[in-house]
Protein backbone atom coordinates (compact mmCIF):
# COMPACT_ATOMS: atom_id res chain seq x y z
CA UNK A 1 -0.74 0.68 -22.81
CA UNK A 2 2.81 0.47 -22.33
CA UNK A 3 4.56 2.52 -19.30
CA UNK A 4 8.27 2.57 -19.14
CA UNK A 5 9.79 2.24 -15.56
CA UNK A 6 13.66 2.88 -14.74
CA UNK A 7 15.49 0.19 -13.86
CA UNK A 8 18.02 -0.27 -11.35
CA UNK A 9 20.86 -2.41 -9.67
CA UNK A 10 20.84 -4.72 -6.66
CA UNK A 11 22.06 -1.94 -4.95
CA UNK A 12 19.39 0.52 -6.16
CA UNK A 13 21.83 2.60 -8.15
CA UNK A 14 20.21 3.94 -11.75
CA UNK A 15 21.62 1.36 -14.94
CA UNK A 16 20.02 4.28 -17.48
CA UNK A 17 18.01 2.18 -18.81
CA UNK A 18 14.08 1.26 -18.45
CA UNK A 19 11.53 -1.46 -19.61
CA UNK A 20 7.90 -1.76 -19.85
CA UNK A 21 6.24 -2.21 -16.56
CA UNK A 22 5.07 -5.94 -17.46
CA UNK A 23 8.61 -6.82 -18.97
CA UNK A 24 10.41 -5.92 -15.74
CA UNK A 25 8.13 -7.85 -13.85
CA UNK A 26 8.48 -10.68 -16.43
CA UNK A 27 12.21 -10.75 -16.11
CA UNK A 28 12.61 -9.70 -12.53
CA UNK A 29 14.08 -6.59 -13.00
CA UNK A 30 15.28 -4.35 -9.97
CA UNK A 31 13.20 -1.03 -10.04
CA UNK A 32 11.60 1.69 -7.50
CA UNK A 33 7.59 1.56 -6.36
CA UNK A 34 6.24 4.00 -4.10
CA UNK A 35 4.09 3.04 -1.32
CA UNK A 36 2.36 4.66 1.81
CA UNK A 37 -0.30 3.67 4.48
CA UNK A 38 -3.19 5.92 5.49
CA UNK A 39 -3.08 6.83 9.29
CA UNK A 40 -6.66 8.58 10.34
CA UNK A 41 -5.58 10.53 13.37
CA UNK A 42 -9.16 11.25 14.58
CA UNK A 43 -9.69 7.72 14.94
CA UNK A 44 -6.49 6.26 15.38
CA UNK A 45 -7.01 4.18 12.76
CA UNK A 46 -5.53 3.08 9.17
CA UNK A 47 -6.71 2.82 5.61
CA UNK A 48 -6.13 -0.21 3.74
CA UNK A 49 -6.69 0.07 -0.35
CA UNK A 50 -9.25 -3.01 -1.53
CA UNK A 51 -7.72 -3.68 -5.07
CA UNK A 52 -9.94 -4.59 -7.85
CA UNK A 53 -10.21 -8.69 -7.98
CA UNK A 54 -8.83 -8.59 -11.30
CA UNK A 55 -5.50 -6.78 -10.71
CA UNK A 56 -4.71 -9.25 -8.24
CA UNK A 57 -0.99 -11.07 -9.79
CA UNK A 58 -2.06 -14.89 -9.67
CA UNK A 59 -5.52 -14.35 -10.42
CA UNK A 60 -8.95 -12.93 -8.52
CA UNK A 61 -8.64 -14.06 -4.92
CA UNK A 62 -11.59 -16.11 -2.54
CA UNK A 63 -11.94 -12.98 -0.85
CA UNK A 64 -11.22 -9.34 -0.91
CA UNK A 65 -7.63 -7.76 -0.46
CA UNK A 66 -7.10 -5.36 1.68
CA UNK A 67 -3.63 -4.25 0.12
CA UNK A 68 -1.75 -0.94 1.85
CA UNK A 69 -3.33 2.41 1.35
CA UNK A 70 -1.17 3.36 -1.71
CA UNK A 71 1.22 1.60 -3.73
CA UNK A 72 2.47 1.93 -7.71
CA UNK A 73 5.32 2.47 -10.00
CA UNK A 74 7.78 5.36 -10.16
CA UNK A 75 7.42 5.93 -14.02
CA UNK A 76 10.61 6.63 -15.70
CA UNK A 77 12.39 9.64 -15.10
CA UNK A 78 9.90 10.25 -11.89
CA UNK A 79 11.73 11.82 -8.84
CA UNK A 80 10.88 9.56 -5.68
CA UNK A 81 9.36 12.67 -4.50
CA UNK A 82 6.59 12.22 -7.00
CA UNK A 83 3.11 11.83 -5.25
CA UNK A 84 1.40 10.72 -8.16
CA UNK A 85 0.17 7.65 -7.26
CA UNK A 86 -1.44 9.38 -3.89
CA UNK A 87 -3.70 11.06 -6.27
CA UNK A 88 -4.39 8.52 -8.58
CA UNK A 89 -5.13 5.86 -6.12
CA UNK A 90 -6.46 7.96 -2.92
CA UNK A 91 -8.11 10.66 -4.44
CA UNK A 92 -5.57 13.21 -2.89
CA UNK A 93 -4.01 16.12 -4.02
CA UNK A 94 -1.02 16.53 -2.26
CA UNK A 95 2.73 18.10 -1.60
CA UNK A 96 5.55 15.77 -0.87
CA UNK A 97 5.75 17.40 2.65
CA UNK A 98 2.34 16.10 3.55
CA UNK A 99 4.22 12.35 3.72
CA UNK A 100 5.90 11.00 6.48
CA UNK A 101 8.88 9.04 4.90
CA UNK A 102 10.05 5.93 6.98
CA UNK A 103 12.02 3.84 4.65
CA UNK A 104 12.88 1.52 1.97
CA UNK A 105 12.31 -1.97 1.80
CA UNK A 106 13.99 -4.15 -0.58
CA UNK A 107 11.92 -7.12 -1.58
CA UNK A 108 12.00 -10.43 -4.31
CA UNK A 109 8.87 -12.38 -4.64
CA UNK A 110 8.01 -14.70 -7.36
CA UNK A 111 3.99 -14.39 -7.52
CA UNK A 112 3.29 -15.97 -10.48
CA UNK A 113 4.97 -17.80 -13.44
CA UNK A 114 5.16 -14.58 -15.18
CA UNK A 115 5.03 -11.98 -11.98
CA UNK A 116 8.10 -11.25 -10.19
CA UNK A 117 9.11 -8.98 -7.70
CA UNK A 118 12.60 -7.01 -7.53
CA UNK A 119 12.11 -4.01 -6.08
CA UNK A 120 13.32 -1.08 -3.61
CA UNK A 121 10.30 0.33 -2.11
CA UNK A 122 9.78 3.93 -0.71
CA UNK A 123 7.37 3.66 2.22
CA UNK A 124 5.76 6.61 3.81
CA UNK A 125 3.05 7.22 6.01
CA UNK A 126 -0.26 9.41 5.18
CA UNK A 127 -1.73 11.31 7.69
CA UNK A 128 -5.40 12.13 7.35
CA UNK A 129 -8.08 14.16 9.05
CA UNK A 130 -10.97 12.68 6.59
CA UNK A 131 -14.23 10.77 7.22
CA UNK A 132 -13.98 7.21 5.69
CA UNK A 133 -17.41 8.36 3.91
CA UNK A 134 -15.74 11.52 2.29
CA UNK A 135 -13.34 10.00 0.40
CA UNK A 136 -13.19 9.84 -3.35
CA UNK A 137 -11.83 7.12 -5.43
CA UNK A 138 -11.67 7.27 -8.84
CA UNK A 139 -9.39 4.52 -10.16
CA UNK A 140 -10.83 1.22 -11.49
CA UNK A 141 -8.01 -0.23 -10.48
CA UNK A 142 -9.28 0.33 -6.23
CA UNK A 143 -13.00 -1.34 -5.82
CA UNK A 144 -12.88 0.64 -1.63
CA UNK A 145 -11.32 0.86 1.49
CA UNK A 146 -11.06 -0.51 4.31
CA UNK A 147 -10.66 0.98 8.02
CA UNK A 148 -9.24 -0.82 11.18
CA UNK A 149 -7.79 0.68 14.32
CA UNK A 150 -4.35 0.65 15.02
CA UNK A 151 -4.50 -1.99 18.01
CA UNK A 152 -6.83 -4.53 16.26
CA UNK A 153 -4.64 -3.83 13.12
CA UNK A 154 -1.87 -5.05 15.55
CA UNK A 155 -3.34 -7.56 16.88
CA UNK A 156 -4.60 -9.18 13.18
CA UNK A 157 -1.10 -8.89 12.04
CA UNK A 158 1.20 -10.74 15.01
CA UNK A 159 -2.00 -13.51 14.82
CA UNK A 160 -3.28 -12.70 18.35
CA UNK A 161 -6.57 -12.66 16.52
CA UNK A 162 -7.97 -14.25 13.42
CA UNK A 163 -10.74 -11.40 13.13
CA UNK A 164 -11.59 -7.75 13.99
CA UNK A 165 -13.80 -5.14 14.06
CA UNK A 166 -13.60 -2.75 10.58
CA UNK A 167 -15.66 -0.65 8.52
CA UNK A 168 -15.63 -1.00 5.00
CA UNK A 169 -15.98 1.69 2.60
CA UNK A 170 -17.13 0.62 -1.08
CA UNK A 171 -16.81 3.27 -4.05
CA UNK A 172 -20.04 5.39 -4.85
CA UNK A 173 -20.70 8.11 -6.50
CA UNK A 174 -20.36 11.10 -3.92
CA UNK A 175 -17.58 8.91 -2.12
CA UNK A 176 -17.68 5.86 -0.29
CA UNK A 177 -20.61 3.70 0.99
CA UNK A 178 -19.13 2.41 4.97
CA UNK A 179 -20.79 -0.93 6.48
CA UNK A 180 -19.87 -2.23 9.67
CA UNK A 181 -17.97 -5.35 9.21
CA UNK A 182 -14.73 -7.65 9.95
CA UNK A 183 -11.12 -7.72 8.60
CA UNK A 184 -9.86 -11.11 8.73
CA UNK A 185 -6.44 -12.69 7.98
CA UNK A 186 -7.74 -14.54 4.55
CA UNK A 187 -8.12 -10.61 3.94
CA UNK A 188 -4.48 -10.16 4.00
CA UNK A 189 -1.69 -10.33 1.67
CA UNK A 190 -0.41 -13.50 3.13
CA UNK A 191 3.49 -12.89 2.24
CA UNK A 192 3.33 -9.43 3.82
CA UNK A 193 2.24 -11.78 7.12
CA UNK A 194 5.48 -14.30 7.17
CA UNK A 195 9.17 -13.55 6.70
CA UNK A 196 10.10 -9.38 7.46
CA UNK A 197 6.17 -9.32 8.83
CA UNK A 198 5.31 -5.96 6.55
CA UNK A 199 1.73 -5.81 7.92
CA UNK A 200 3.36 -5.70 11.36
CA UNK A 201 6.14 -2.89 10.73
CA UNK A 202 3.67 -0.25 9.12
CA UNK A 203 0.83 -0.67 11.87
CA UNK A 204 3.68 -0.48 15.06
CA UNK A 205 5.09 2.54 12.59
CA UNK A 206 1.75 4.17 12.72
CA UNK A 207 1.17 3.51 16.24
CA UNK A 208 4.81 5.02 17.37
CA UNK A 209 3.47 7.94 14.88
CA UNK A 210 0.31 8.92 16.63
CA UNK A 211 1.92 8.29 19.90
CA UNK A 212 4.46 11.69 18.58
CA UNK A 213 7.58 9.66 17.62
CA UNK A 214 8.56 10.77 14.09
CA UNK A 215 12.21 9.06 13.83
CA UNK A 216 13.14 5.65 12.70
CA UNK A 217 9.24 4.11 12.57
CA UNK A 218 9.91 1.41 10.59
CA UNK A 219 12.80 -0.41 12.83
């Protein structure tokens, strides 16, 4: 099914016009995603989003994903104010106020032949109250979850370990089914590792967030 994205300039200003989703990435056209990571409070912990194997760009990986809690495509003519993809991807119903904006990153990444990356992404953060085992998933397109505390997520992400402690929450049918378990590096997106170290910014933003700083998290 074809969904129609708006496209923009270098600069993120609007060009009026949009493209389907797959042709943008085709050509490497500039558009807007929205993305935001889970922060537990209770456990001072965050929620990473285990993607199905087969929406993986470049093919089903060796070993699970553990992608950010929340991350899609503005669809054309959506305000980035829309929380759309919170709901459609975390099971959340939720007001725009709920978020915790920190940024934008702008980002190119050539993933595959026919997969490229140009875009401006809104980053927030998502504070929860929930048990891992209480949450609801419903899109095929998000197999679980994944939770890590803040300092081991750290500590995974600036390589001062290779492996830590996580529970891992699989989808069932009254919500998700946690086992104890590890999150390892080969679980990682390995470009959000190297060059503006992604991974790192959002876990020290979400550790300067539960610590009651609420300005400039992501720098």
């Amino acid at each position: 099914m074809s969904e129609q994205i708006d496209i923009v300039t270098d600069l993120n200003q609007p060009t009026g016009t949009t493209a389907d989703k797959r042709e943008a990435h085709r050509q490497g056209l500039w558009h807007r995603t929205f993305s935001a990571l889970a922060l537990a409070l209770p456990r001072r912990s965050v929620l990473l989003q285990i993607k199905s194997p087969n929406r993986i760009p470049g093919g089903p990986p060796a070993q699970p994903i553990a992608d950010f809690t929340v991350g899609g495509h503005y669809r054309a003519g959506e305000p980035t104010t829309s929380v759309r993809e919170v709901d459609e991807e975390f099971g959340r119903k939720i007001a725009y106020t709920d978020l915790h904006p920190i940024g934008i990153r702008q980002t190119v990444a050539t993933l595959s032949d026919t997969y490229i990356e140009r875009e401006f992404q809104y980053w927030h953060l998502l504070p929860i109250e929930d048990d891992l085992a209480a949450i609801r998933i419903e899109d095929d397109e998000v197999v679980g979850l994944v939770e890590v505390g803040i300092d081991e997520a750290i500590r995974l992400a600036d390589g001062s370990d290779t492996s830590v402690p996580a529970l891992w929450g699989h989808r069932a049918a009254d919500g998700l089914l946690v086992t104890e378990g590890t999150l390892d590096t080969a679980n990682l997106v390995r470009n959000f590792l190297g060059t503006d170290q992604i991974y790192l910014r959002l876990f020290l933003a979400a550790h300067r967030y539960h610590a009651g700083e609420r300005t400039h998290l992501f720098w």
